[in-house]
N, C-alpha and C. Protein backbone atom coordinates (compact mmCIF):
# COMPACT_ATOMS: atom_id res chain seq x y z
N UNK A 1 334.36 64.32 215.16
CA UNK A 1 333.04 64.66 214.69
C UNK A 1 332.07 63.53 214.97
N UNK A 2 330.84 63.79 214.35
CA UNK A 2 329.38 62.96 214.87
C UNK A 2 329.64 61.44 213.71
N UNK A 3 329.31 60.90 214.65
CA UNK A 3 328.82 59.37 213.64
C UNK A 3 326.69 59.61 213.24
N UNK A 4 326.46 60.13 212.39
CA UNK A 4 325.97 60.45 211.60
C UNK A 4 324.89 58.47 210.55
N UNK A 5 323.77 58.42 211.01
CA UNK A 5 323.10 57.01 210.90
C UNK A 5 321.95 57.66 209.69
N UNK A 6 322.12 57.39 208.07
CA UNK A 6 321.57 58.40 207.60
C UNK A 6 320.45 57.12 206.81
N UNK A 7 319.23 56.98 207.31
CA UNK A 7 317.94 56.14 206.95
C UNK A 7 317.01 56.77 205.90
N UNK A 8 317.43 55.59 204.50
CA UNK A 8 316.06 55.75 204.03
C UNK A 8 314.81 55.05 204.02
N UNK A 9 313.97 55.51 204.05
CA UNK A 9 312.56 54.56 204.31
C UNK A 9 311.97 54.58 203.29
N UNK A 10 312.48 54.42 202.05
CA UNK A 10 311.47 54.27 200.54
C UNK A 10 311.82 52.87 200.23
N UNK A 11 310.86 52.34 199.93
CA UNK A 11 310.33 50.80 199.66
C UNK A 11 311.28 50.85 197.97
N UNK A 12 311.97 51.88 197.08
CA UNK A 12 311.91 51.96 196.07
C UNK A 12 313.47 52.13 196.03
N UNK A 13 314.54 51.30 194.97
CA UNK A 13 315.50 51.07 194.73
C UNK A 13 315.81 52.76 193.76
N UNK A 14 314.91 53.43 193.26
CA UNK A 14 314.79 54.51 192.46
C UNK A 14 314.63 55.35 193.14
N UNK A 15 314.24 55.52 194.34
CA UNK A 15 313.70 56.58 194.84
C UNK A 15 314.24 57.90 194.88
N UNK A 16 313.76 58.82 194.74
CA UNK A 16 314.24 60.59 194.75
C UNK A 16 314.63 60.75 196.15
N UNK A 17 313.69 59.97 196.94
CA UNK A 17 314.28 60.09 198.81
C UNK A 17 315.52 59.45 199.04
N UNK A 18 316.14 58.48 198.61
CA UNK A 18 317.09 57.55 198.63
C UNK A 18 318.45 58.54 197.96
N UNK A 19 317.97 58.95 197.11
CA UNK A 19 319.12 60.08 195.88
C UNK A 19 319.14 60.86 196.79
N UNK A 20 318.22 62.11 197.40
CA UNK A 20 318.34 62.83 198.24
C UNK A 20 319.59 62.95 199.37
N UNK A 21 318.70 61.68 200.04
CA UNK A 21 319.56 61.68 201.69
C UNK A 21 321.12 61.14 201.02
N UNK A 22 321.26 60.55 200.17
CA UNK A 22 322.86 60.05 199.99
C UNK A 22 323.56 61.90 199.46
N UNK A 23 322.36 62.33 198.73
CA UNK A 23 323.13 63.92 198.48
C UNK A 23 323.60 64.47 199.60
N UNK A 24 322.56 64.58 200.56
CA UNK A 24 322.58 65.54 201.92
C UNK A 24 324.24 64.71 202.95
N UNK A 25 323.95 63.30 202.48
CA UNK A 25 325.32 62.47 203.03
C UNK A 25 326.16 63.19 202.51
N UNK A 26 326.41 63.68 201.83
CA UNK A 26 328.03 64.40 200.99
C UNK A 26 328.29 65.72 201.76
N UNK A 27 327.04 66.46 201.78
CA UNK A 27 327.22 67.41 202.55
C UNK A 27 327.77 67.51 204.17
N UNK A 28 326.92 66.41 204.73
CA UNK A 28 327.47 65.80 206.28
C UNK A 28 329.09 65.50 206.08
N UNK A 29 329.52 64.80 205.25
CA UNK A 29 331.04 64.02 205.15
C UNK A 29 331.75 65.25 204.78
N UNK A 30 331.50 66.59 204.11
CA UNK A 30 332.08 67.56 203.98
C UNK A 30 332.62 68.97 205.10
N UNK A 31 331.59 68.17 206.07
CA UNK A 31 331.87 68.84 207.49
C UNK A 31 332.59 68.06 208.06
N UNK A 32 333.20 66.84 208.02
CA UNK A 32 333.40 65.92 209.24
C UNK A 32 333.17 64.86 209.41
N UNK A 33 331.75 65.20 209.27
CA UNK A 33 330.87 63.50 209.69
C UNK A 33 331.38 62.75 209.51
N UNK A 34 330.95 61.61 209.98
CA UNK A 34 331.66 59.95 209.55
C UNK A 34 329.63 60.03 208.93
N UNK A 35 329.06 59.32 208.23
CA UNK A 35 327.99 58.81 207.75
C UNK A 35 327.69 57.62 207.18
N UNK A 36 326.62 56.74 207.73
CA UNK A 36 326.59 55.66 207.68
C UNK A 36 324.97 55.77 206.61
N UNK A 37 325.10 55.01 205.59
CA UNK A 37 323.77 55.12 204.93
C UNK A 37 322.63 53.48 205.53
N UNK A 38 321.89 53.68 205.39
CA UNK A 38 321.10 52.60 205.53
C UNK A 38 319.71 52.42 204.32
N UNK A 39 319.34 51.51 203.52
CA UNK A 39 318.42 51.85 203.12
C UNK A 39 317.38 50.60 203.58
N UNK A 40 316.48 50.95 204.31
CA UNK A 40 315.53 50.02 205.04
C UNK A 40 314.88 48.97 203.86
N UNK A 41 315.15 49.65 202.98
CA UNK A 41 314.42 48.48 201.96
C UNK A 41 315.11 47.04 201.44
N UNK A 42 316.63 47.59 201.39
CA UNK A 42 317.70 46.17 201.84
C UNK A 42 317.44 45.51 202.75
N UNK A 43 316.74 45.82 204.06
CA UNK A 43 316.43 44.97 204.81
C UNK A 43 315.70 43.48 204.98
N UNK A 44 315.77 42.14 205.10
CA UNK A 44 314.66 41.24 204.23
C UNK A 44 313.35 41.86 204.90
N UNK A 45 312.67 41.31 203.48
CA UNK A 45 310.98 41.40 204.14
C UNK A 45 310.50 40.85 205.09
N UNK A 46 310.92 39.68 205.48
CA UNK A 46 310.60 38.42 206.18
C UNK A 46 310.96 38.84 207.35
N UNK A 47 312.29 39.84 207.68
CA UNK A 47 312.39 40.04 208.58
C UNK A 47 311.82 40.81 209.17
N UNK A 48 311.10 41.93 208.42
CA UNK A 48 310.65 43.24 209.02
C UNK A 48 309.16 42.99 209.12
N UNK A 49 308.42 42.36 208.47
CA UNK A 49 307.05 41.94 208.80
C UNK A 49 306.76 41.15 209.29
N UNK A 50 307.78 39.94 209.29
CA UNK A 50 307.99 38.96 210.65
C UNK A 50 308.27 39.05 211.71
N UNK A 51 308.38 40.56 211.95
CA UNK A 51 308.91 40.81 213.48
C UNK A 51 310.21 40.11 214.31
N UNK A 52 311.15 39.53 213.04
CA UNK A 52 312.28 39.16 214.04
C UNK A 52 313.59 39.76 214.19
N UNK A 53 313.32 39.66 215.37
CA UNK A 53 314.20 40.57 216.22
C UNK A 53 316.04 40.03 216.04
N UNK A 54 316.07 38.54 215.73
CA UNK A 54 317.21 38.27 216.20
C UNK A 54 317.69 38.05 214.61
N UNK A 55 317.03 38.27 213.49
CA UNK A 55 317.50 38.12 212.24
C UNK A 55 318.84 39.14 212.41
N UNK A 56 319.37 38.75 211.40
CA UNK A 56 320.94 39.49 211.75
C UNK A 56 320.80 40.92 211.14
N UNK A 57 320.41 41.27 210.11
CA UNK A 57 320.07 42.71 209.40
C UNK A 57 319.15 42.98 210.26
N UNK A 58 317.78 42.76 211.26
CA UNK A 58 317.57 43.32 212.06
C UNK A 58 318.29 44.00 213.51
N UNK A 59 319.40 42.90 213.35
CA UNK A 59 320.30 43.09 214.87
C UNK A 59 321.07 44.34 214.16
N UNK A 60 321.66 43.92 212.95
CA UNK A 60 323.17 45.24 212.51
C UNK A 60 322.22 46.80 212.26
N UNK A 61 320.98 46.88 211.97
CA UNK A 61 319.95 48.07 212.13
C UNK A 61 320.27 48.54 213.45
N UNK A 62 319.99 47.93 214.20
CA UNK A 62 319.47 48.04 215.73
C UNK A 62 320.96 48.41 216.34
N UNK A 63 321.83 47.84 215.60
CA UNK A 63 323.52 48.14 217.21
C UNK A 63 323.85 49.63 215.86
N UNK A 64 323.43 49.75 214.67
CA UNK A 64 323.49 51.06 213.84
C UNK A 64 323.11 52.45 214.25
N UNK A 65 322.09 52.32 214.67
CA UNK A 65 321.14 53.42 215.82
C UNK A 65 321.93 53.44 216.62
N UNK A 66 321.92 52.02 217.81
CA UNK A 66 323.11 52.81 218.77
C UNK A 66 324.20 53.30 218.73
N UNK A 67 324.80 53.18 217.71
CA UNK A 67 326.48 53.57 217.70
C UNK A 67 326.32 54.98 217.28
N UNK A 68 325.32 55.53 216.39
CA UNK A 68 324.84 56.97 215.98
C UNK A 68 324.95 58.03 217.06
N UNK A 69 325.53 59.37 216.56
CA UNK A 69 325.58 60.18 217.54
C UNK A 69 324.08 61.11 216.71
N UNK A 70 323.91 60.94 215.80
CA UNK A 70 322.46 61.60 215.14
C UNK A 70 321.88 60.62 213.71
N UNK A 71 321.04 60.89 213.50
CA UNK A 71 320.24 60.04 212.99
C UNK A 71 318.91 61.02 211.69
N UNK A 72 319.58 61.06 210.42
CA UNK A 72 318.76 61.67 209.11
C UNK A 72 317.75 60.54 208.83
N UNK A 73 316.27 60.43 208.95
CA UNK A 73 315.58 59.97 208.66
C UNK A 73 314.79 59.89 207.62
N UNK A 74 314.95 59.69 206.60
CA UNK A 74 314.01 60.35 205.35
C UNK A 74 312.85 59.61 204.64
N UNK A 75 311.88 59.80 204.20
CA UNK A 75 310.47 59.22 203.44
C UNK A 75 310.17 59.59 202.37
N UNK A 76 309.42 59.15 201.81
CA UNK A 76 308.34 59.52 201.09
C UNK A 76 307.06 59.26 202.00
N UNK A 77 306.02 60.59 201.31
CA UNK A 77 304.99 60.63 202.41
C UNK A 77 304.24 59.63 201.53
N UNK A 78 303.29 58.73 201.78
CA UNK A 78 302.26 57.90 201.09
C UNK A 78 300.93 58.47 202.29
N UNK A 79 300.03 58.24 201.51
CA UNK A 79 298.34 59.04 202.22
C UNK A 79 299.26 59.91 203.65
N UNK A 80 299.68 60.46 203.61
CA UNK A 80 299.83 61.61 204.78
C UNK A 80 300.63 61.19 206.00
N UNK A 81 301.48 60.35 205.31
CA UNK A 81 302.27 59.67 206.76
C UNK A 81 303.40 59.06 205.72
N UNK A 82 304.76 58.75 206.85
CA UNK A 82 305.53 58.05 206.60
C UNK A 82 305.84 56.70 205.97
N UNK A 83 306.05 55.89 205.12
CA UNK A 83 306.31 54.87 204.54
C UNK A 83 306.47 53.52 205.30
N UNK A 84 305.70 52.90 204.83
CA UNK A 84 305.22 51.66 205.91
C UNK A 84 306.52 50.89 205.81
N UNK A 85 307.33 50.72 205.26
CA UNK A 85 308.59 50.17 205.40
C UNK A 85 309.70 50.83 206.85
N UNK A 86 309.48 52.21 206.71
CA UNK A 86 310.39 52.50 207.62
C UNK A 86 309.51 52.41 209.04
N UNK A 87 307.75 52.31 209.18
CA UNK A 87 307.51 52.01 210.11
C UNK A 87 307.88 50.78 210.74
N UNK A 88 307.56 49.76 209.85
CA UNK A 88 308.13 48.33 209.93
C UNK A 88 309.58 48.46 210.93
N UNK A 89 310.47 49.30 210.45
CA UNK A 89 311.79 49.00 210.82
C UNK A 89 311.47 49.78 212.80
N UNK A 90 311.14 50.76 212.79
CA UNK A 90 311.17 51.93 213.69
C UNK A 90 310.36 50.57 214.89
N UNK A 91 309.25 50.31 214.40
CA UNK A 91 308.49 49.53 215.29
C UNK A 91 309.47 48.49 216.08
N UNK A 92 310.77 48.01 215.12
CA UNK A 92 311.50 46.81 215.32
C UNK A 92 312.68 47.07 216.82
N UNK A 93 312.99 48.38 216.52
CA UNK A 93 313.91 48.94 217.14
C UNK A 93 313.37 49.25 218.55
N UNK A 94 314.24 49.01 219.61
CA UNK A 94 314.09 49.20 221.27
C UNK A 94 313.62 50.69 221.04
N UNK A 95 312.29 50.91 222.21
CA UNK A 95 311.43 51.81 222.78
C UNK A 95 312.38 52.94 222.80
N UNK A 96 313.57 53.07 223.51
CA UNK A 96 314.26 54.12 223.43
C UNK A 96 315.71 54.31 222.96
N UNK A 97 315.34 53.93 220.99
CA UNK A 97 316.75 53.68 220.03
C UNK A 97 317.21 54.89 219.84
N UNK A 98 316.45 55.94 219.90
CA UNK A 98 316.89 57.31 219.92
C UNK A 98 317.49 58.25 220.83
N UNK A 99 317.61 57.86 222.17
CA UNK A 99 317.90 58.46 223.25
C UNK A 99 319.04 58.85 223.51
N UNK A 100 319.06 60.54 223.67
CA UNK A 100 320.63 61.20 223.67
C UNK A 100 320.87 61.29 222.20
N UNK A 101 320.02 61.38 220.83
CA UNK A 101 320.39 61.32 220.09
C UNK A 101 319.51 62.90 219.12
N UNK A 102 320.33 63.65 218.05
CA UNK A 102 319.89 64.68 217.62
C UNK A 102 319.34 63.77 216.15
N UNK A 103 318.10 64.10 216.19
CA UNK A 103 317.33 63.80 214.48
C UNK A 103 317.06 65.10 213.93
N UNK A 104 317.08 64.28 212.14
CA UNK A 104 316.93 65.26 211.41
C UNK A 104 315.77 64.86 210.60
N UNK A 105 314.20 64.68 210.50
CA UNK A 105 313.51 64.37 209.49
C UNK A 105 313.27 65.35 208.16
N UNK A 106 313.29 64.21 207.53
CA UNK A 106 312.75 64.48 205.99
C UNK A 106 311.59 63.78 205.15
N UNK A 107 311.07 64.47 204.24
CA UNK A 107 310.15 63.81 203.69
C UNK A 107 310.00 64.35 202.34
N UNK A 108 309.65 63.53 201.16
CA UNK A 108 309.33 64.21 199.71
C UNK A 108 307.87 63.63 199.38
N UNK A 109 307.87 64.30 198.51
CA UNK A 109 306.56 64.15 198.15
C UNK A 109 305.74 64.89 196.72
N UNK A 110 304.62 64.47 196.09
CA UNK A 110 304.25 64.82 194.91
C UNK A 110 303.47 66.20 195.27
N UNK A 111 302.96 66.31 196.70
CA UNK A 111 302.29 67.49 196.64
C UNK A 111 302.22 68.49 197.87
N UNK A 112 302.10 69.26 198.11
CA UNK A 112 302.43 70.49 199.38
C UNK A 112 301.47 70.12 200.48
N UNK A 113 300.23 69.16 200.17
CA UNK A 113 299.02 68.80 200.77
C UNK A 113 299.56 67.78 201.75
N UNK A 114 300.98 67.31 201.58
CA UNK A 114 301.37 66.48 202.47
C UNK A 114 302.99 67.41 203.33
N UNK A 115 302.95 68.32 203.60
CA UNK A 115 303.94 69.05 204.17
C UNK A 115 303.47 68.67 205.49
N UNK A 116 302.44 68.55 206.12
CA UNK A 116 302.90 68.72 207.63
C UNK A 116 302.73 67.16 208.02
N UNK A 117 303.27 66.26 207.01
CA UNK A 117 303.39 64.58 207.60
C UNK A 117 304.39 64.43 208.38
N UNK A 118 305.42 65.41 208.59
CA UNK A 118 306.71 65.35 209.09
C UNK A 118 306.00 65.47 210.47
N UNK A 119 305.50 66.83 210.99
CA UNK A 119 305.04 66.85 212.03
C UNK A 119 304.11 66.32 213.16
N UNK A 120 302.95 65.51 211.68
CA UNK A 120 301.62 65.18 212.57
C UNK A 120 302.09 63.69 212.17
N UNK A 121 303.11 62.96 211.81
CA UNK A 121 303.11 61.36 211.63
C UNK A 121 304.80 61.68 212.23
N UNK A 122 305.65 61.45 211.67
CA UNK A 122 306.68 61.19 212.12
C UNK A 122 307.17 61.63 213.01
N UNK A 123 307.63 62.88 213.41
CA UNK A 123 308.03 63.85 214.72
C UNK A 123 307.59 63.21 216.41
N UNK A 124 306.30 62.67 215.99
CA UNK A 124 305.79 62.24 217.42
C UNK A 124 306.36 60.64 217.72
N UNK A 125 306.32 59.95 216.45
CA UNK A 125 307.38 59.16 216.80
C UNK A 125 308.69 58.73 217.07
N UNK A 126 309.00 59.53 216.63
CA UNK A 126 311.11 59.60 216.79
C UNK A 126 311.15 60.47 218.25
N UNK A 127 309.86 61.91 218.64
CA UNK A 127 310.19 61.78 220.10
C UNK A 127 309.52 60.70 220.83
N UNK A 128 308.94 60.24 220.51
CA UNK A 128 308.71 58.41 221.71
C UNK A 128 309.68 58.33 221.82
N UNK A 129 310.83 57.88 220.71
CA UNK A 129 311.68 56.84 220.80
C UNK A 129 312.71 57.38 221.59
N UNK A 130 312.39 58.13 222.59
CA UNK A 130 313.31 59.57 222.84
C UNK A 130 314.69 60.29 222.44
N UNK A 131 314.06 60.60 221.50
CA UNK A 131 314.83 62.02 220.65
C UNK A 131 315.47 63.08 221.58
N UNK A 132 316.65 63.02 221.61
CA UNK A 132 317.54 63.92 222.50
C UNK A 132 316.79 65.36 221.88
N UNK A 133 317.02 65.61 220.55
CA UNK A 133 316.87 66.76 219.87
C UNK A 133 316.27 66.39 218.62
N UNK A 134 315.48 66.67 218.27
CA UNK A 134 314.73 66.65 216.61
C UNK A 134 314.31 68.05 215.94
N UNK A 135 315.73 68.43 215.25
CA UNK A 135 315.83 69.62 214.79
C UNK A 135 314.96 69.89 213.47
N UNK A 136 314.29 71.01 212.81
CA UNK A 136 313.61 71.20 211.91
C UNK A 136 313.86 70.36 210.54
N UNK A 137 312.45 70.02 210.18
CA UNK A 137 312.76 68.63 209.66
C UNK A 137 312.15 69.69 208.08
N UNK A 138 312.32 68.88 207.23
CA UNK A 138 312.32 69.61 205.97
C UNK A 138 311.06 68.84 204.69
N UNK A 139 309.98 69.22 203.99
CA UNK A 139 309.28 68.47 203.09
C UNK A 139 309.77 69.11 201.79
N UNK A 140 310.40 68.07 200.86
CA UNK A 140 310.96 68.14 199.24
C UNK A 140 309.44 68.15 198.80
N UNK A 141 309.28 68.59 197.51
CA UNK A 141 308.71 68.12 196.68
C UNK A 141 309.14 67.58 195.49
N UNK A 142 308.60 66.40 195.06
CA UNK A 142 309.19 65.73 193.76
C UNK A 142 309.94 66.06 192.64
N UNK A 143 309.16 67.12 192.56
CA UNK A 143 309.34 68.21 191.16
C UNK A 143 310.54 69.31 191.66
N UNK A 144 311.04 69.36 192.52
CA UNK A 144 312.26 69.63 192.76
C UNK A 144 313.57 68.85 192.71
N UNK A 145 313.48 67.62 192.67
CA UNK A 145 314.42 66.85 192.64
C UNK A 145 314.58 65.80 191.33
N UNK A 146 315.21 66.77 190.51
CA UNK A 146 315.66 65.63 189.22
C UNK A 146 316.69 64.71 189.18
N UNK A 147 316.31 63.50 188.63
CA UNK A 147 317.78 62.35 188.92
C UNK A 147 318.31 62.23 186.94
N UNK A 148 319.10 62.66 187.03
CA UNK A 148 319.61 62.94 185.73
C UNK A 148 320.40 61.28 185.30
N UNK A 149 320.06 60.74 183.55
CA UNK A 149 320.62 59.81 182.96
C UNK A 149 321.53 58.96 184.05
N UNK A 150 323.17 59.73 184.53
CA UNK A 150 323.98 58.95 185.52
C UNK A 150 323.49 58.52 186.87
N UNK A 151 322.40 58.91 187.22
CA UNK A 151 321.88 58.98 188.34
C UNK A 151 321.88 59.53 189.54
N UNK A 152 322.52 60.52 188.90
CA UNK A 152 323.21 62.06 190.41
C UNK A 152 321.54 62.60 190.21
N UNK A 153 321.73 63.31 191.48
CA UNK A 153 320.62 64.14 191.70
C UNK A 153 320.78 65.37 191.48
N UNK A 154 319.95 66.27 190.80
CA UNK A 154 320.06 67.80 191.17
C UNK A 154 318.68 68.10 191.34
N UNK A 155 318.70 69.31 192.77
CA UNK A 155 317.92 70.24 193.50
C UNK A 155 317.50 70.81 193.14
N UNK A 156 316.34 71.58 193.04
CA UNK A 156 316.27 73.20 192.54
C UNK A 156 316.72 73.96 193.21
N UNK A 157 316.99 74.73 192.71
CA UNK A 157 318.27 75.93 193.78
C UNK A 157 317.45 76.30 194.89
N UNK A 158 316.17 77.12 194.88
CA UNK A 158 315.52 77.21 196.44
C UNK A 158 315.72 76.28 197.13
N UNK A 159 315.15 75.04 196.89
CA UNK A 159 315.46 74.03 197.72
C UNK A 159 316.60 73.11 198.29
N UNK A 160 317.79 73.13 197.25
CA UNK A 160 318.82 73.27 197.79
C UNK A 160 319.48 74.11 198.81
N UNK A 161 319.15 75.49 198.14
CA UNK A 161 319.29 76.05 199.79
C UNK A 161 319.18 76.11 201.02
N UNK A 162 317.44 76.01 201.04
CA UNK A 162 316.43 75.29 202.31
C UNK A 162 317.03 74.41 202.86
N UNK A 163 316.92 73.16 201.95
CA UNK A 163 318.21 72.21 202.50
C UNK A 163 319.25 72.20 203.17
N UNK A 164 320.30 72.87 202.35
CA UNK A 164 321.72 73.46 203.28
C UNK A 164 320.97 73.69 204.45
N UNK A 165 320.18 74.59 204.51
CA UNK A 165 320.78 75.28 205.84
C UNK A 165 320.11 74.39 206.81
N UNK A 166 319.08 73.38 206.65
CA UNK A 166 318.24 72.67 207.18
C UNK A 166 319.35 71.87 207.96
N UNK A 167 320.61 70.92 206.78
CA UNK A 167 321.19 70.26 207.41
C UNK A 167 322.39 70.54 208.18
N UNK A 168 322.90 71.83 208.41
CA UNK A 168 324.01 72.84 208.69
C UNK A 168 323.34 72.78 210.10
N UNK A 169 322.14 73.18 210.26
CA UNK A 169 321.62 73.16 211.55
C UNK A 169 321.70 72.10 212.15
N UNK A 170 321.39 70.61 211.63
CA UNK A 170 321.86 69.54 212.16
C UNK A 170 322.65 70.04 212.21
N UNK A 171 323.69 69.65 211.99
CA UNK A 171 325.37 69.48 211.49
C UNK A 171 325.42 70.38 213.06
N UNK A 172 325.58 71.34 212.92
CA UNK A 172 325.76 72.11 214.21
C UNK A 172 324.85 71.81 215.45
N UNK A 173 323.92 71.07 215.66
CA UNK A 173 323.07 70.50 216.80
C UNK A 173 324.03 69.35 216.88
N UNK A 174 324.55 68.51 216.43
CA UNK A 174 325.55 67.68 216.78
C UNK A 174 326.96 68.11 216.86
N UNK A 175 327.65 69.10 216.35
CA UNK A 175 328.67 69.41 217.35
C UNK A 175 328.51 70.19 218.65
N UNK A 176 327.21 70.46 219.20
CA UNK A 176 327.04 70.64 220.43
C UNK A 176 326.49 69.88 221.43
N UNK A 177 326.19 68.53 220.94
CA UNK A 177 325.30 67.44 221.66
C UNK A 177 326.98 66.49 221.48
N UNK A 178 327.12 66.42 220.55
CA UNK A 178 328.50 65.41 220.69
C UNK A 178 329.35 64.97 221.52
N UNK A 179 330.18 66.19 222.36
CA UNK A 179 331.04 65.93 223.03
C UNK A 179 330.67 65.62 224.44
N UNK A 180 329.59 66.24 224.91
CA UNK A 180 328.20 65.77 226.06
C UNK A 180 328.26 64.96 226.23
N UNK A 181 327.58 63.79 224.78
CA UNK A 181 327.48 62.24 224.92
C UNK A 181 328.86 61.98 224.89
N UNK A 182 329.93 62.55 224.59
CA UNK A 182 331.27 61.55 224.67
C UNK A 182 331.64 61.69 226.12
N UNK A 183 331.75 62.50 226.85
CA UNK A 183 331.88 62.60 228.24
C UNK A 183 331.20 61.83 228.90
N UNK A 184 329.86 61.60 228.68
CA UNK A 184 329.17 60.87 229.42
C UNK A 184 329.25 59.41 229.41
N UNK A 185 329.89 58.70 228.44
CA UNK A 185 330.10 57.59 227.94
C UNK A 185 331.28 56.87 228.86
């Protein structure tokens, strides 16, 4: 199965995006996947606004992407775009860290007024970075995603669903891109 590079880009140790994508991780590892979590905000600051390239959590980011056979990207939208943290990181990463590779974006958010940030902010960047495939990317809203006392997450059932099938579609865009890139390798 896919080696699976699953990024969060919330600046926030709490975050509902962070709870999320580790949920949607269970689902990936229940097919197969191998899944690797990342949360960009572990990353140092110094390194990511300092632009250095050869800091070592910038290097283990960077050989992370490459070893990925797909790549879950997730945010919170802030004013109508992606989270300046995970730009920070994306900016850091070689012109074409994505290449030959199937993405899956995500994004949450407090209000429906930010649903198409996926498309008109992020989408155009992950295909720069050339995106083998960037399959239908999905916007949470907040108020769908409760993090209960232990700190598990639960969905609202629509959106859990949405979900499933959102990431099933990954899931299945990488067992058909997979063995491609393994041949080709």
């Amino acid at each position: 199965m896919a080696t699976v590079l699953s990024v969060s880009g919330s600046p926030s140790a709490s975050s509902r995006t962070g709870r999320l994508l580790r949920h949607l991780d269970q689902r990936l590892m229940a097919q197969g996947h191998q899944v690797v979590p990342l949360d960009v905000r572990t990353i140092p600051a110094e390194a990511l606004l300092g632009a250095d390239f050869r800091h070592p959590a910038i290097v283990e980011a960077t050989e992370a992407f490459a070893r990925a056979d797909g790549v879950v990207v997730g945010t919170p939208v802030y004013k109508a775009s992606y989270s300046g943290v995970l730009k920070a990181l994306l900016d850091l990463l070689p012109q074409h860290a994505l290449t030959g590779k199937t993405v899956l974006p995500l994004a949450t958010g407090g209000s429906t007024a930010h649903v198409l940030a996926i498309d008109y902010a992020l989408r155009s960047v992950l295909n720069s970075m050339g995106a083998a495939h960037i399959v239908q990317g999905w916007f949470t809203l907040d108020k769908d995603l409760t993090v209960r006392e232990d700190g598990s997450l639960t969905v609202a059932p629509a959106t859990a669903q949405a979900l499933g099938q959102v990431v099933d579609q990954f899931s299945a865009a990488l067992d058909r891109t997979t063995p491609v890139l393994a041949a080709a390798s």
